[in-house]
PDB file of N, CA and C in Angstrom:
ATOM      1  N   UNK A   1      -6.970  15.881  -8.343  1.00  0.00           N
ATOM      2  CA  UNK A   1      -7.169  14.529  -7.851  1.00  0.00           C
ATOM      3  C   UNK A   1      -6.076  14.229  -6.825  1.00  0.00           C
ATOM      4  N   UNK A   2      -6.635  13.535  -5.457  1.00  0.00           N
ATOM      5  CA  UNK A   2      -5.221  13.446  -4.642  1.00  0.00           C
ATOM      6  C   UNK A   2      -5.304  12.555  -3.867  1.00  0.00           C
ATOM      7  N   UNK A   3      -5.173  11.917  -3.401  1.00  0.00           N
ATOM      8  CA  UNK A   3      -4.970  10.544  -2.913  1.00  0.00           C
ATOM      9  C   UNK A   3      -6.523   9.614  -2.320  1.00  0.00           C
ATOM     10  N   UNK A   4      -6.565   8.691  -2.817  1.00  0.00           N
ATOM     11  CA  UNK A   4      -7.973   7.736  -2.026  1.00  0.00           C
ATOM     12  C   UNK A   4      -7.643   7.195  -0.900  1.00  0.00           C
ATOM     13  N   UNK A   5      -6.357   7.931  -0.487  1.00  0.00           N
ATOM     14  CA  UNK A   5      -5.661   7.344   0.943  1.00  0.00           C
ATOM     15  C   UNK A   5      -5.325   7.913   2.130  1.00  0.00           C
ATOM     16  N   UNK A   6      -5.717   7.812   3.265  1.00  0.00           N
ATOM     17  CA  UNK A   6      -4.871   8.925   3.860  1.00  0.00           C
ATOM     18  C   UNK A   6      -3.936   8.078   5.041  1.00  0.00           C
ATOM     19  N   UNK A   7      -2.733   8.841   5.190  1.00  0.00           N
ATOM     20  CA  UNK A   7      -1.538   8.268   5.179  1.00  0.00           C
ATOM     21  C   UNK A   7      -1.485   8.185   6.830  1.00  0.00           C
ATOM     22  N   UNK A   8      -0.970   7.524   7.466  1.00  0.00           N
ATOM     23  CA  UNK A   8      -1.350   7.492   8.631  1.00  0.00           C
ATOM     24  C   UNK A   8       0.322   7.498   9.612  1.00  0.00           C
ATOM     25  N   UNK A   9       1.025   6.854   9.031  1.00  0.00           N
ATOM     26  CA  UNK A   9       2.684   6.832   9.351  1.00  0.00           C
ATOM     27  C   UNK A   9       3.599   6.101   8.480  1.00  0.00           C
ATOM     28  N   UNK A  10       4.505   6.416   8.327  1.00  0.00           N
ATOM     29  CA  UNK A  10       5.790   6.048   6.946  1.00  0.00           C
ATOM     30  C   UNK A  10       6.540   4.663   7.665  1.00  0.00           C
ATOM     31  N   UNK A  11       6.063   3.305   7.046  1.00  0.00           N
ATOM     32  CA  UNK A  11       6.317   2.247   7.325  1.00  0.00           C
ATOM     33  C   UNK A  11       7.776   1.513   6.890  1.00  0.00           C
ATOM     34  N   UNK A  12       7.962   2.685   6.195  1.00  0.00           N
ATOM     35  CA  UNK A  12       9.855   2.193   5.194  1.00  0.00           C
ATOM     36  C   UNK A  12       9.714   2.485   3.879  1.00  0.00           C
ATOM     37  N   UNK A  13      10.864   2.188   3.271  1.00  0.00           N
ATOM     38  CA  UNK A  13      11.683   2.563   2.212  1.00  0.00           C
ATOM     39  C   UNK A  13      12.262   1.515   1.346  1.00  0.00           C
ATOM     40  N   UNK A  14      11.838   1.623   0.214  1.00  0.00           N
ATOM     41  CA  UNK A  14      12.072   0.186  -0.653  1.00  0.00           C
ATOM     42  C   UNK A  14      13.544   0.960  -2.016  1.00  0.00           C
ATOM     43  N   UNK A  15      13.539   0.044  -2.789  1.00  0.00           N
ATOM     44  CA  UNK A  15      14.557   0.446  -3.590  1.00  0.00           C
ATOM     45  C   UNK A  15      13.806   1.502  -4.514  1.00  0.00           C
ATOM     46  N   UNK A  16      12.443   1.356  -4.493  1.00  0.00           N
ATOM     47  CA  UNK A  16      11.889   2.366  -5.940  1.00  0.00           C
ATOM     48  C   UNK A  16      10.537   3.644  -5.236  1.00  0.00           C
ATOM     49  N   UNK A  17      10.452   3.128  -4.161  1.00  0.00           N
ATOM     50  CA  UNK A  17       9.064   3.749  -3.311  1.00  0.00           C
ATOM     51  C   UNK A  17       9.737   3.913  -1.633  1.00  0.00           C
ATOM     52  N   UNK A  18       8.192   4.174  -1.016  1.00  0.00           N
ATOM     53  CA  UNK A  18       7.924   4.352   0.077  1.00  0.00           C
ATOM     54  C   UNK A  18       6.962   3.505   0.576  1.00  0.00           C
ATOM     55  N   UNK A  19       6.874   2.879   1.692  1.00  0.00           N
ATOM     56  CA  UNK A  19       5.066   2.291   2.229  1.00  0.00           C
ATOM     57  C   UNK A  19       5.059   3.015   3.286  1.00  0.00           C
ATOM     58  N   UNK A  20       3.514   3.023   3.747  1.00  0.00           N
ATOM     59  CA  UNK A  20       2.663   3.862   4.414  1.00  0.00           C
ATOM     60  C   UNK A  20       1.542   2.809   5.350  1.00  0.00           C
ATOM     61  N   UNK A  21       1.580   3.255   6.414  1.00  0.00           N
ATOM     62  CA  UNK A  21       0.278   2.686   7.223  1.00  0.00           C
ATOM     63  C   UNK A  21      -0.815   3.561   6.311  1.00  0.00           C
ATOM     64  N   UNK A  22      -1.973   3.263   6.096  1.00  0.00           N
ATOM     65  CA  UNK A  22      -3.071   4.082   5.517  1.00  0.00           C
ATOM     66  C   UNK A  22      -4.267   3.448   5.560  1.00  0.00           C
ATOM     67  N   UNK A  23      -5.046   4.484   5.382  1.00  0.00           N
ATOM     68  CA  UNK A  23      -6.963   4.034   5.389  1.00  0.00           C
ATOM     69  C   UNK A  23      -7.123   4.476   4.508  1.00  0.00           C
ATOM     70  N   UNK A  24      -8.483   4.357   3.927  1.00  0.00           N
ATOM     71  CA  UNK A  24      -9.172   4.642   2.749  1.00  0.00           C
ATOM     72  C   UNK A  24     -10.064   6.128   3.458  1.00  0.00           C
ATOM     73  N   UNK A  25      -9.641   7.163   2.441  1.00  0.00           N
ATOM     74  CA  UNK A  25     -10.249   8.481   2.999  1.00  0.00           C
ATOM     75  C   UNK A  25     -11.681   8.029   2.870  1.00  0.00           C
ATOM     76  N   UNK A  26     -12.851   7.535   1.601  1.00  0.00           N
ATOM     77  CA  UNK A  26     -14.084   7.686   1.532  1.00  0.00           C
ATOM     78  C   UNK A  26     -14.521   6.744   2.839  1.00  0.00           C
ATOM     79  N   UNK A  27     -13.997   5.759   3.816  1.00  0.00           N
ATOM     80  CA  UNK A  27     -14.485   5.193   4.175  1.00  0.00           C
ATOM     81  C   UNK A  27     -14.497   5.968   5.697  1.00  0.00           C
ATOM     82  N   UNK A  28     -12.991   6.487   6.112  1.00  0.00           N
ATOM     83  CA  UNK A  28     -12.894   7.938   7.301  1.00  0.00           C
ATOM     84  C   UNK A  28     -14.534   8.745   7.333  1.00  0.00           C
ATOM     85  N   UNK A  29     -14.905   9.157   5.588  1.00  0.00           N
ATOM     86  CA  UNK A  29     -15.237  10.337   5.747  1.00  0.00           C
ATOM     87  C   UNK A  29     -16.936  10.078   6.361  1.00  0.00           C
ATOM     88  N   UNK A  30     -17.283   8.758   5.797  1.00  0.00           N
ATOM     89  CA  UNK A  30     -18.331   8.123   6.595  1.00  0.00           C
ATOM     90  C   UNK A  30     -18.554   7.241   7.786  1.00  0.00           C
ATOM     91  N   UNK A  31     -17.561   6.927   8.484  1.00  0.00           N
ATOM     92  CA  UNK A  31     -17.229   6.773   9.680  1.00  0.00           C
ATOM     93  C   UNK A  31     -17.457   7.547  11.066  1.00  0.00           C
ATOM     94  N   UNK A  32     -18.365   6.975  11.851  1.00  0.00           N
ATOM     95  CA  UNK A  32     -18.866   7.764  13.397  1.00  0.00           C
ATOM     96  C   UNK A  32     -17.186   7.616  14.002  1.00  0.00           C
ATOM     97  N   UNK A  33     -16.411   6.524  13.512  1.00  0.00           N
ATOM     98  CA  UNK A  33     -15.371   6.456  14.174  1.00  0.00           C
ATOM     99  C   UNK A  33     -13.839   5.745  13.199  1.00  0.00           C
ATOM    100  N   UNK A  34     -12.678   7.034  13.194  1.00  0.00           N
ATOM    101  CA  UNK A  34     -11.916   6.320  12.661  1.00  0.00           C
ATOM    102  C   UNK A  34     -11.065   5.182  12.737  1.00  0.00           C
ATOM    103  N   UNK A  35     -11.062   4.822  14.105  1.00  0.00           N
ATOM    104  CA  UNK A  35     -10.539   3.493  14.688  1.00  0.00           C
ATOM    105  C   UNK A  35     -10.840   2.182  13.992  1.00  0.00           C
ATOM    106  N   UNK A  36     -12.374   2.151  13.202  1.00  0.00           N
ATOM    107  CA  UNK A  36     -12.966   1.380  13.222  1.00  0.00           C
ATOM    108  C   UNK A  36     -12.689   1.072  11.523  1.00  0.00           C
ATOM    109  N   UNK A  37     -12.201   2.078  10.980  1.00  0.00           N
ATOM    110  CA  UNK A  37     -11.552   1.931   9.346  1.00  0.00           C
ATOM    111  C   UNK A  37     -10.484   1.188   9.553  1.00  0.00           C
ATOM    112  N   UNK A  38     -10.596  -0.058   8.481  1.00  0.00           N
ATOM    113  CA  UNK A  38      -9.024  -0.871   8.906  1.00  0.00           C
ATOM    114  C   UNK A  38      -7.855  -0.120   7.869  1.00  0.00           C
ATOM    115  N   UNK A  39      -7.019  -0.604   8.014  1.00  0.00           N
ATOM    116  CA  UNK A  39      -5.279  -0.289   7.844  1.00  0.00           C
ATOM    117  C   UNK A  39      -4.845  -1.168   6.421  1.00  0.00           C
ATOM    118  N   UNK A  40      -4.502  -0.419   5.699  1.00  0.00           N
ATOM    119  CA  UNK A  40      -3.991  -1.048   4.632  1.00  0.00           C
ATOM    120  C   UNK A  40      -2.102  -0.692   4.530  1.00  0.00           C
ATOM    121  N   UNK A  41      -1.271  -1.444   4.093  1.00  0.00           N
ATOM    122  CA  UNK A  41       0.330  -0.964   3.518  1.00  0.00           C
ATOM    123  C   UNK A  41       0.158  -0.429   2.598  1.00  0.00           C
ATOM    124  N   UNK A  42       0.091   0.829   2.062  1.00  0.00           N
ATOM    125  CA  UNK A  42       0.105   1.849   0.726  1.00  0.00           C
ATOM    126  C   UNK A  42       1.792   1.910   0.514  1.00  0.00           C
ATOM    127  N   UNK A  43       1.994   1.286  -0.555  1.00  0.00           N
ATOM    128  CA  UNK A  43       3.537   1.332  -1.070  1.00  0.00           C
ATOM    129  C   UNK A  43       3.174   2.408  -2.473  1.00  0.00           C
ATOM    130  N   UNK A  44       4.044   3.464  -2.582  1.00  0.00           N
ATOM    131  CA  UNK A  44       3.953   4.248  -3.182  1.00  0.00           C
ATOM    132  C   UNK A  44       5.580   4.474  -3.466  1.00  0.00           C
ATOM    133  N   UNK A  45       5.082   4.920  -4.810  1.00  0.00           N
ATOM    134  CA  UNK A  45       6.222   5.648  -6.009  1.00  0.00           C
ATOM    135  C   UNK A  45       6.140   6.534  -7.110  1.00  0.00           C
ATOM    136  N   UNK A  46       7.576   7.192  -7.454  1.00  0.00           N
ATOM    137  CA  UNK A  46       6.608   8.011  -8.729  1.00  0.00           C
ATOM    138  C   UNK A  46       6.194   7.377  -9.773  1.00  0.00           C
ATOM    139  N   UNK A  47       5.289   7.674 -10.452  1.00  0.00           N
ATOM    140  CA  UNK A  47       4.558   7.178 -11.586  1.00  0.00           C
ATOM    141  C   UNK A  47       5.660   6.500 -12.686  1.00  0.00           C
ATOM    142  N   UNK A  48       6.167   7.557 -12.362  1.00  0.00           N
ATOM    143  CA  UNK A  48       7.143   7.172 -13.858  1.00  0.00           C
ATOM    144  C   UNK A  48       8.338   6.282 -13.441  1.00  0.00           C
ATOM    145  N   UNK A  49       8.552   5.888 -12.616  1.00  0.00           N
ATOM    146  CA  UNK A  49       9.476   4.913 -11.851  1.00  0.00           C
ATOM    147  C   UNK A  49       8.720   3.804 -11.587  1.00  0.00           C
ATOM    148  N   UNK A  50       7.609   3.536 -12.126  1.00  0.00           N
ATOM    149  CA  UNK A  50       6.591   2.589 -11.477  1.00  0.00           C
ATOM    150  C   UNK A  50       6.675   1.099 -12.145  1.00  0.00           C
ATOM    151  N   UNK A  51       7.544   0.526 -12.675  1.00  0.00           N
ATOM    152  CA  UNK A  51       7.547  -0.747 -13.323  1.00  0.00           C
ATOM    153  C   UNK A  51       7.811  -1.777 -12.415  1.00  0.00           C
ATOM    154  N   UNK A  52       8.822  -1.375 -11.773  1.00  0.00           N
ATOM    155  CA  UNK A  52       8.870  -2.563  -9.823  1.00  0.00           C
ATOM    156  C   UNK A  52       6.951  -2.857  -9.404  1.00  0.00           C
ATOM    157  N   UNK A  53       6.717  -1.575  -9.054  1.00  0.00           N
ATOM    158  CA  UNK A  53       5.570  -1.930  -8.421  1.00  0.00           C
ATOM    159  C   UNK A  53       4.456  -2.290  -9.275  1.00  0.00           C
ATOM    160  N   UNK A  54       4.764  -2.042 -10.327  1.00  0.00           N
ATOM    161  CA  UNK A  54       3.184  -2.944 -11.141  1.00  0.00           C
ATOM    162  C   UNK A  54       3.915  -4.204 -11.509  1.00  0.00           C
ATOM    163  N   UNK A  55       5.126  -4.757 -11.616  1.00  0.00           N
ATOM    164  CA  UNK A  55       5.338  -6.150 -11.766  1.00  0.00           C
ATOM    165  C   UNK A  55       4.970  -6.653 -10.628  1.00  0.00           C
ATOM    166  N   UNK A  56       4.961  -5.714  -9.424  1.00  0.00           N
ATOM    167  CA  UNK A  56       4.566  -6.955  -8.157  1.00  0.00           C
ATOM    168  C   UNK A  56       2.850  -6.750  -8.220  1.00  0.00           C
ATOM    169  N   UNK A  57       2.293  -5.905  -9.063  1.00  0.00           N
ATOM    170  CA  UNK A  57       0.723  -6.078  -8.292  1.00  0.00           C
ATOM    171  C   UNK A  57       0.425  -6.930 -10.025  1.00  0.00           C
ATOM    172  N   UNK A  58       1.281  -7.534 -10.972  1.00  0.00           N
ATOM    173  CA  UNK A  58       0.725  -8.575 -11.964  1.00  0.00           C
ATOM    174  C   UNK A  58       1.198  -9.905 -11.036  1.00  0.00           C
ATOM    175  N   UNK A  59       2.179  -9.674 -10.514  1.00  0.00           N
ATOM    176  CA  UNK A  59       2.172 -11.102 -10.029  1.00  0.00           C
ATOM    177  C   UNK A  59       1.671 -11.373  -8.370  1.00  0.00           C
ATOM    178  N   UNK A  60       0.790 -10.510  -7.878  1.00  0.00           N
ATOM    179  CA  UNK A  60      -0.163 -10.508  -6.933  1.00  0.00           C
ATOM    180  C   UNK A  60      -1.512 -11.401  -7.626  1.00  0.00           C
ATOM    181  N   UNK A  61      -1.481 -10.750  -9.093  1.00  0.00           N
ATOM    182  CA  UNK A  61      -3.120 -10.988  -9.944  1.00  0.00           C
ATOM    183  C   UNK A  61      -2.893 -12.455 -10.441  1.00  0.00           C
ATOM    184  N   UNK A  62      -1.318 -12.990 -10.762  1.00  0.00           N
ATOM    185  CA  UNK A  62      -1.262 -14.203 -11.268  1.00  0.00           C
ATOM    186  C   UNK A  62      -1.417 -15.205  -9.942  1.00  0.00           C
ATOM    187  N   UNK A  63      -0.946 -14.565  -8.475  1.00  0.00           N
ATOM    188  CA  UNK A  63      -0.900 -15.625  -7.982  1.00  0.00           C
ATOM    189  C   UNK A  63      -2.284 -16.002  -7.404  1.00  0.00           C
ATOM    190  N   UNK A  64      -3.211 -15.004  -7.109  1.00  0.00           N
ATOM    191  CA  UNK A  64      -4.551 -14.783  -7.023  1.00  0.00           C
ATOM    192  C   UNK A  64      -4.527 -15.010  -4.814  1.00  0.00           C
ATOM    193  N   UNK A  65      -5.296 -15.293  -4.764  1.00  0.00           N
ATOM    194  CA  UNK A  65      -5.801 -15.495  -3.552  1.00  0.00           C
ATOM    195  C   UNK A  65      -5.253 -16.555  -1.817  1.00  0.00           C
ATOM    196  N   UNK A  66      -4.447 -16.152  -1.713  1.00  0.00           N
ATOM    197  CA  UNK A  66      -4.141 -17.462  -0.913  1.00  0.00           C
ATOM    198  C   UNK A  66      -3.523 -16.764   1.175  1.00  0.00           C
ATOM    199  N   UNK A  67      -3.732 -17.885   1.216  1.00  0.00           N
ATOM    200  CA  UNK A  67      -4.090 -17.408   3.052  1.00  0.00           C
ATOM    201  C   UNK A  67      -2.867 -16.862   3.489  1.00  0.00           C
ATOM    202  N   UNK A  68      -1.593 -17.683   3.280  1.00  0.00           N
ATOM    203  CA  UNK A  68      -0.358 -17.765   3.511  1.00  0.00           C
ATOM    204  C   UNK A  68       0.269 -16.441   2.979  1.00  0.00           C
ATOM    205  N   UNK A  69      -0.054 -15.609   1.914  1.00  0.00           N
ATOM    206  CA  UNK A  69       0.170 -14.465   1.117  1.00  0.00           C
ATOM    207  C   UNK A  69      -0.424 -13.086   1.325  1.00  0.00           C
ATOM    208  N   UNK A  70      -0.089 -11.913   1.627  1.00  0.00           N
ATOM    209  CA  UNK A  70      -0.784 -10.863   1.713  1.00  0.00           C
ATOM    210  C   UNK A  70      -1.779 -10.356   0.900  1.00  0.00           C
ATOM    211  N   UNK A  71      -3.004  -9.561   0.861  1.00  0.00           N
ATOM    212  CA  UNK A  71      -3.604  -9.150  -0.418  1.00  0.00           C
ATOM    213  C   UNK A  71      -3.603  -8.249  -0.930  1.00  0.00           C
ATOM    214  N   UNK A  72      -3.544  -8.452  -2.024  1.00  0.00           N
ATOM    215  CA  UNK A  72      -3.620  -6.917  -2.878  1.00  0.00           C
ATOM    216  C   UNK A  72      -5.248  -6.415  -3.217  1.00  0.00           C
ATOM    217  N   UNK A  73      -5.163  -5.172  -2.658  1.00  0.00           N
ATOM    218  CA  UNK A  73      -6.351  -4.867  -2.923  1.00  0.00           C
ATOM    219  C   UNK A  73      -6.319  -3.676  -4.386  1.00  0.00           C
ATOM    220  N   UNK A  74      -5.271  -3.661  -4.819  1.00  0.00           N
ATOM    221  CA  UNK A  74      -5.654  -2.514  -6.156  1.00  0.00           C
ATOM    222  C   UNK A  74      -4.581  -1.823  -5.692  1.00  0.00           C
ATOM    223  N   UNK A  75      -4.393  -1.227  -7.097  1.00  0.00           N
ATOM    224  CA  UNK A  75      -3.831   0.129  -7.939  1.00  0.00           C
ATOM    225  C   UNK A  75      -4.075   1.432  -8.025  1.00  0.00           C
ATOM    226  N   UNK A  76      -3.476   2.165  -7.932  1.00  0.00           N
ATOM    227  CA  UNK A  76      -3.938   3.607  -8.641  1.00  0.00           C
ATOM    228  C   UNK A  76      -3.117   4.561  -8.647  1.00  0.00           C
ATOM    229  N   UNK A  77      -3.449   5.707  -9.149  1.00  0.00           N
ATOM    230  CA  UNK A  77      -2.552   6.671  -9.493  1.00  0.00           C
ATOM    231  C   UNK A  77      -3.041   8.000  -8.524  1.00  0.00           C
ATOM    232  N   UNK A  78      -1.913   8.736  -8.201  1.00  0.00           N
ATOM    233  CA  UNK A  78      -2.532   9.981  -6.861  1.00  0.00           C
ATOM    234  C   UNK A  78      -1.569  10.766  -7.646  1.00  0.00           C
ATOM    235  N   UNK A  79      -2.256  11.950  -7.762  1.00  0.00           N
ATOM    236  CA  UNK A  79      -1.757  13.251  -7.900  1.00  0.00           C
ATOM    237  C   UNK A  79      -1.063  14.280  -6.395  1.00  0.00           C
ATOM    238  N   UNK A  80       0.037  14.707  -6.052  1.00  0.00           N
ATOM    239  CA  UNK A  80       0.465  15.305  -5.055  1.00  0.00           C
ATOM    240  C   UNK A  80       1.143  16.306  -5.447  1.00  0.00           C
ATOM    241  N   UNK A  81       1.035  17.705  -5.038  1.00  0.00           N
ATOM    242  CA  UNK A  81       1.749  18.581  -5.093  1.00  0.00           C
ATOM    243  C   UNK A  81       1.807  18.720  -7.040  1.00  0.00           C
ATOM    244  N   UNK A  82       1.367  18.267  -7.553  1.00  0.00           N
ATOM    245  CA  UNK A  82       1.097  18.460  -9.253  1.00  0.00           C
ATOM    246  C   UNK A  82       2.392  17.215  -9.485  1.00  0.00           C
ATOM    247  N   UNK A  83       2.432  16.109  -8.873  1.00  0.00           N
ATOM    248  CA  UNK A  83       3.315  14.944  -9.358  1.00  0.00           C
ATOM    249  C   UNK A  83       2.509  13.555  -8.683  1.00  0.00           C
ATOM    250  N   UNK A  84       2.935  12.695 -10.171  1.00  0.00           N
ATOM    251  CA  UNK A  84       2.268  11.225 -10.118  1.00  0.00           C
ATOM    252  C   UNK A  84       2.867  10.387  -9.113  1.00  0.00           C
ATOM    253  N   UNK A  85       2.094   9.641  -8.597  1.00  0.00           N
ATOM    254  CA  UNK A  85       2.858   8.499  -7.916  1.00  0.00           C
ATOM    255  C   UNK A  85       1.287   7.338  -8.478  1.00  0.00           C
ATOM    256  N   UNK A  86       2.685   6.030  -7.776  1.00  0.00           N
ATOM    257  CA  UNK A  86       1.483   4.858  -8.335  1.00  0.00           C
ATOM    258  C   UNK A  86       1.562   4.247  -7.253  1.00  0.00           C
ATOM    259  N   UNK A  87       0.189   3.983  -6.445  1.00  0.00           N
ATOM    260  CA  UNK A  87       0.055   3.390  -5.395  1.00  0.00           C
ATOM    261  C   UNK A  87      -0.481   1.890  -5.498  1.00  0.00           C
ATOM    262  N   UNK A  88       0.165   1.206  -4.805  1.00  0.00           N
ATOM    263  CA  UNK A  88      -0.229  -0.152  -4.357  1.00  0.00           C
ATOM    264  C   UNK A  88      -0.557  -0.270  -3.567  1.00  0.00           C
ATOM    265  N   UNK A  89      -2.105  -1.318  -2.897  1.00  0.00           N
ATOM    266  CA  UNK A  89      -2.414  -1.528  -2.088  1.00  0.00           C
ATOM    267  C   UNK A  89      -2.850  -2.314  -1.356  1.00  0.00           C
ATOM    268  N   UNK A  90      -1.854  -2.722  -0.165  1.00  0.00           N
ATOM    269  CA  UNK A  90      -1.887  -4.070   0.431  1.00  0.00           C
ATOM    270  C   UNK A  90      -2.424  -4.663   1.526  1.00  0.00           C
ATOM    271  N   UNK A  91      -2.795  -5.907   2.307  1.00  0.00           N
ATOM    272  CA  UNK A  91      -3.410  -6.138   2.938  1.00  0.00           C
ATOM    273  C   UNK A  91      -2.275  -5.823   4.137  1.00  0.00           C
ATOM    274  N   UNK A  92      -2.440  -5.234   5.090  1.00  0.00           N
ATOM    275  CA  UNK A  92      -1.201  -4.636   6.307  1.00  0.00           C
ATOM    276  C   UNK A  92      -1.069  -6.330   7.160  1.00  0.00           C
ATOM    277  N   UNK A  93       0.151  -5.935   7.731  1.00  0.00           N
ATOM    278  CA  UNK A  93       0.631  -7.179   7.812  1.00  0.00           C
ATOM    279  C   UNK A  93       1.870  -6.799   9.235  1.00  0.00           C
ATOM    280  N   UNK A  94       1.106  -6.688  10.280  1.00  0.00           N
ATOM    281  CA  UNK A  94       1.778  -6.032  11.506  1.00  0.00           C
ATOM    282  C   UNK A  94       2.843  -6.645  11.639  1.00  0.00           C
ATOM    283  N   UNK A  95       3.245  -7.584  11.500  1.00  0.00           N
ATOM    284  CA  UNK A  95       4.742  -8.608  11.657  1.00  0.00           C
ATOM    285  C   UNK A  95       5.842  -8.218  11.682  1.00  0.00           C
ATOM    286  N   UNK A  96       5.966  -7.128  10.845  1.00  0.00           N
ATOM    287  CA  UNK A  96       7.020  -6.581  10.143  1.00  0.00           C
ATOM    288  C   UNK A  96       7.608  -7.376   8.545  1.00  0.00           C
ATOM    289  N   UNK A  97       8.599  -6.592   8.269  1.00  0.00           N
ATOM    290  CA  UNK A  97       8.915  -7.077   6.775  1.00  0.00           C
ATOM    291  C   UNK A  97       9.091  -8.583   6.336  1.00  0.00           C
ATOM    292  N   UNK A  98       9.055  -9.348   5.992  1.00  0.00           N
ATOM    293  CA  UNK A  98       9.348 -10.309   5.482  1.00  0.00           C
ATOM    294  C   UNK A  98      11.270 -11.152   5.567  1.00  0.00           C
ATOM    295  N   UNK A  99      11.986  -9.701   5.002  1.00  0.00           N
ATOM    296  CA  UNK A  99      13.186 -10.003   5.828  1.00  0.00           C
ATOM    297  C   UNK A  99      13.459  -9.693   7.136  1.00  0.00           C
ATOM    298  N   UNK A 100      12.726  -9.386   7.722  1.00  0.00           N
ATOM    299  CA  UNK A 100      12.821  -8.989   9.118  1.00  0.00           C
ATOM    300  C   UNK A 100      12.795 -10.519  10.033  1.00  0.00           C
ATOM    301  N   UNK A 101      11.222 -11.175   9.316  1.00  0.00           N
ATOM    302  CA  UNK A 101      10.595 -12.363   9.725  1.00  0.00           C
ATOM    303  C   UNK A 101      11.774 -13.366   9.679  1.00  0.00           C
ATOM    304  N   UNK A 102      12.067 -13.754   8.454  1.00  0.00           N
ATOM    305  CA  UNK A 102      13.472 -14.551   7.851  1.00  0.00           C
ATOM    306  C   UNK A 102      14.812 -14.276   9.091  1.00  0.00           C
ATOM    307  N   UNK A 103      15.102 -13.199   9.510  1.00  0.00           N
ATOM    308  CA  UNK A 103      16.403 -12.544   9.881  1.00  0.00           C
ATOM    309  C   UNK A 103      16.262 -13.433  11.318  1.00  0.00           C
ATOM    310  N   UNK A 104      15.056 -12.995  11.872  1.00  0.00           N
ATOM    311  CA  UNK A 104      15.073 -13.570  13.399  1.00  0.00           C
ATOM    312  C   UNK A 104      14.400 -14.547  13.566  1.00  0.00           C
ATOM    313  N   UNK A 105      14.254 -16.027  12.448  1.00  0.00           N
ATOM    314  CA  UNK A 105      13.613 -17.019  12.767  1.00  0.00           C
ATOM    315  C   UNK A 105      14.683 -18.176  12.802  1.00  0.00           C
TER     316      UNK A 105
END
């Protein structure tokens, strides 16, 4: 089993993971054109280090839906090289980081 993602460029480095520009491979693989697959933030970590990132995708689920907030589109687990990681997956958000936004406003 190996990723429902495919990784497109390494967006940064968090205290417990990595994020990723990424698309959804099943949607590439039926696609006349990959341009046309949108872009998700895939924040990824190992499995077993994974308690950061599932506290942020319960309190994605508590806060539910809102315009002002990025979305979470789901969870899952990818097998690589015979090791877990737990992927999160977010609505991409070209702006840059959040402290980035804060830093220069």
């Amino acid at each position: 089993m190996g990723s429902l993602w495919v990784k497109r460029r390494f967006l940064g480095r968090g205290s417990f993971g990595r994020v990723f520009l990424a698309q959804s491979a099943a949607l590439l693989a039926h696609s006349k054109s990959p341009a046309l697959v949108p872009f998700v933030a895939l924040k990824a970590c190992l499995a077993s280090r994974s308690w950061s990132l599932r506290l942020e995708k319960d309190m994605f689920e508590e806060l539910g839906s809102c315009n002002e907030i990025v979305k979470c589109f789901g969870s899952g687990i990818s097998i690589e090289d015979g090791v877990g990681y737990f992927e999160l997956v977010l609505e991409y958000a070209a702006g840059g980081t959040l402290e980035q936004l804060l830093r220069f406003s």
